[in-house]
Protein backbone atom coordinates (compact mmCIF):
# COMPACT_ATOMS: atom_id res chain seq x y z
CA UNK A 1 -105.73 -151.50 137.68
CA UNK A 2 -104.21 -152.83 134.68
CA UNK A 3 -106.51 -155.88 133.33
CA UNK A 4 -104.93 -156.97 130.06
CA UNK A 5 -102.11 -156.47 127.57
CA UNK A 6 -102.27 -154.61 124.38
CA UNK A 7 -99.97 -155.92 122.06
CA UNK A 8 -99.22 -153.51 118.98
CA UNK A 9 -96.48 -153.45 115.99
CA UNK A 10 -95.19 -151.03 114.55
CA UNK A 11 -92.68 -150.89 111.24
CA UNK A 12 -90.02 -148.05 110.71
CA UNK A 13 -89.31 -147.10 106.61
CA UNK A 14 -86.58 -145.06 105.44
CA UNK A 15 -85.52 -143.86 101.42
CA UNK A 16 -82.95 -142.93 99.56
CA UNK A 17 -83.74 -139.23 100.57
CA UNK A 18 -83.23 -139.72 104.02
CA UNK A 19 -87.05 -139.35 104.97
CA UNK A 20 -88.70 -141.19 107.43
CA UNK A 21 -92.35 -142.56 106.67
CA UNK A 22 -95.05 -141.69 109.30
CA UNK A 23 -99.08 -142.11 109.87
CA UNK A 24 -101.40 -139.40 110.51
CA UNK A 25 -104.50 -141.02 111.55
CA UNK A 26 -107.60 -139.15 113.29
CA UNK A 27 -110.19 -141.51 115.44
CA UNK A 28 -113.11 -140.15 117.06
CA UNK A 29 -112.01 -136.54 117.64
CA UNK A 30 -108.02 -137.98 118.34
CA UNK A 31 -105.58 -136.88 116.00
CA UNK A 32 -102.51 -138.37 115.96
CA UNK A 33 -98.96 -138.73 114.34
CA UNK A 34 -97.36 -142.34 114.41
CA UNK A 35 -95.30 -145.12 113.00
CA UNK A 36 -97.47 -147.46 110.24
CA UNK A 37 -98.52 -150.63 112.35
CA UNK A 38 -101.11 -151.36 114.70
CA UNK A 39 -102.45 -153.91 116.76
CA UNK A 40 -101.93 -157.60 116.94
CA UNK A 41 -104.97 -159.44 116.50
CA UNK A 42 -105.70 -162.98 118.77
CA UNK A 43 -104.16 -165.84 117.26
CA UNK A 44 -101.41 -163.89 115.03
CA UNK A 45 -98.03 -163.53 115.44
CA UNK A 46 -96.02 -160.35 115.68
CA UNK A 47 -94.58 -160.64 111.94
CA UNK A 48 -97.80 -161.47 110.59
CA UNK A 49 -99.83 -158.67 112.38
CA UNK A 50 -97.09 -156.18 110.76
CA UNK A 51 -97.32 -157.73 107.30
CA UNK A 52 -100.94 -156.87 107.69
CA UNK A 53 -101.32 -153.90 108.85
CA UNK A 54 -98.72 -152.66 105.86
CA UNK A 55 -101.34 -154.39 103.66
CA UNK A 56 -104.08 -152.28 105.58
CA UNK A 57 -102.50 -148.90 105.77
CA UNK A 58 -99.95 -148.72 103.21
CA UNK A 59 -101.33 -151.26 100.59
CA UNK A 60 -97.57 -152.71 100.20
CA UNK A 61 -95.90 -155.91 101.06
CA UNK A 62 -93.01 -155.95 103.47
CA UNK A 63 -89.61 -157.40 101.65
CA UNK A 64 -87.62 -157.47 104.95
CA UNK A 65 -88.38 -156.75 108.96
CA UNK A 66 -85.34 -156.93 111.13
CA UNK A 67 -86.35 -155.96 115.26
CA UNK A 68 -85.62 -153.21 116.83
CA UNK A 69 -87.33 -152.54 119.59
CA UNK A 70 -89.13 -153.27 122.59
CA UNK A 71 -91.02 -151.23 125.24
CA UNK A 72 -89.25 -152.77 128.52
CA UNK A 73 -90.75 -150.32 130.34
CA UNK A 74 -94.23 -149.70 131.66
CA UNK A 75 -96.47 -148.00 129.28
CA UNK A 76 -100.36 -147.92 129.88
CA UNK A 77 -102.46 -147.78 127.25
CA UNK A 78 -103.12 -144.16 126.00
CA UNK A 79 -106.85 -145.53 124.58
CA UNK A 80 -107.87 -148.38 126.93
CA UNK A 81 -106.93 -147.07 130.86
CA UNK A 82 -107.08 -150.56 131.92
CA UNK A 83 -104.22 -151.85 129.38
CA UNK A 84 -100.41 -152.21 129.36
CA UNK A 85 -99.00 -151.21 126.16
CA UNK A 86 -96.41 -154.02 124.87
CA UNK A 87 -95.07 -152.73 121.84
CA UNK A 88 -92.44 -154.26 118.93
CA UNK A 89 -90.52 -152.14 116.43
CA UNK A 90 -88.90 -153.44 112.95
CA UNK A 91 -87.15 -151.62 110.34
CA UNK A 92 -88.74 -152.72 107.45
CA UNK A 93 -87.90 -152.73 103.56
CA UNK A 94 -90.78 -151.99 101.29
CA UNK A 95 -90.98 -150.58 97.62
CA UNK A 96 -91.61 -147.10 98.40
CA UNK A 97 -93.22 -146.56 95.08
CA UNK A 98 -95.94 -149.32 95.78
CA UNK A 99 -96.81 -147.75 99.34
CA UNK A 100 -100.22 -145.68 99.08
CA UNK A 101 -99.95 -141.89 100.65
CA UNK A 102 -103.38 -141.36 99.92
CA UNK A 103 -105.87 -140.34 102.53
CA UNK A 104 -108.81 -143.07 103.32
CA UNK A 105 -110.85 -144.28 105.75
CA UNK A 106 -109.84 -146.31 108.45
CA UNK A 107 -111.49 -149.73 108.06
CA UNK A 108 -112.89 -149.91 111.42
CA UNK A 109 -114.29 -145.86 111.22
CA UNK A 110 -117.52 -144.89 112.92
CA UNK A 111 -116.71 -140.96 112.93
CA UNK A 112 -116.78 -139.40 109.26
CA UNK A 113 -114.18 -137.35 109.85
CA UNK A 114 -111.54 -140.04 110.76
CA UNK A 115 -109.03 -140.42 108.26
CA UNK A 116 -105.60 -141.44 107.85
CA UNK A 117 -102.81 -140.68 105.54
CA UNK A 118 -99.15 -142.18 105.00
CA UNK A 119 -96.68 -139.53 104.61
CA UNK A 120 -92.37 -138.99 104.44
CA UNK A 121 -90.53 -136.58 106.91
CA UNK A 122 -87.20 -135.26 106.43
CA UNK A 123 -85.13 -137.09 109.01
CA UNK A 124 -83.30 -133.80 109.49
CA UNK A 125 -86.59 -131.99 110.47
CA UNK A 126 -88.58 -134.53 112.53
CA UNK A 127 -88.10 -134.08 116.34
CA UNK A 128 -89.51 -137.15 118.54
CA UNK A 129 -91.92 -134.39 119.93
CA UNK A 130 -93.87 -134.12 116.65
CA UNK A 131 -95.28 -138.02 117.52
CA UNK A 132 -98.06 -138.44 119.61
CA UNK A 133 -96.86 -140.96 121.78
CA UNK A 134 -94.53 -141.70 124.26
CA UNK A 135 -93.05 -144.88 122.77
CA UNK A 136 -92.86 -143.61 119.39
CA UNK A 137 -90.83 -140.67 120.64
CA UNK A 138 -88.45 -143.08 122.26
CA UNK A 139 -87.89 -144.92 119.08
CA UNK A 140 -87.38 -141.70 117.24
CA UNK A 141 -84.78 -140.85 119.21
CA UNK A 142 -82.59 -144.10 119.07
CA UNK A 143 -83.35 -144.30 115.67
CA UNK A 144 -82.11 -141.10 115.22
CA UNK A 145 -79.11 -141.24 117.10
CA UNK A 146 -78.19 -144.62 115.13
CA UNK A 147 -78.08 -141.98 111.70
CA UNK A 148 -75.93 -139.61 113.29
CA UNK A 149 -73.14 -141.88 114.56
């Protein structure tokens, strides 16, 4: 039975070499390949949980977020069983050279092997099956399909 929502954002980068920017995180054993974002926290809005969680992973400000999309479909939670995923994706302008691809620690880590890493990905060689979840691969694959028409 589905008990609450989980309400995440999530922010799609591009450059000039036609690479897409993408999160590698591992948590507690999980490893996982994603779009930079996260979860929105009580009391914030959408925008202002993506500004922060570039902040947090990518130690960069966001110039410019324009939506793009929603999850309109059912999605439970691939973490918490009980929760429906609600999910919002933005392209998003950033100065690439400010954004941090250095592994760290996630702030909230209690495994010492978690890490998580910022990292770009030929648009020509990224396949929405190379994310680890569902929604992400649907994004990939309009956002893809924008780029080749």
């Amino acid at each position: 039975m589905i008990e609450r929502f989980n309400l995440r954002v999530y922010g799609l980068v591009c450059n000039e070499k036609s690479e897409i920017l993408l999160f590698s995180e591992r948590r507690n054993g999980f490893q996982m390949l994603k779009f930079p974002g996260g979860g929105v926290e009580y009391g914030e809005g959408i925008i202002d949980a993506l500004k922060r969680e570039f902040k947090e992973e990518l130690d960069t400000e966001i110039q410019r977020a324009e939506f793009f999309y929603f999850n309109e479909e059912f999605q439970k939670s691939s973490f918490q069983k009980s929760d429906q995923l609600v999910a919002f994706y933005y392209l998003v302008d950033v100065d690439h050279a400010a954004i941090s691809i250095l592994p760290k620690t996630p702030l909230d880590a209690t495994d010492p092997s978690d890490f998580e890493q910022a990292s770009w990905h030929p648009l020509s060689e990224i396949a929405s099956a190379d994310l680890t979840f569902p929604v992400d691969r649907k994004v990939l694959e309009k956002f893809l399909s924008l780029k080749t028409t």
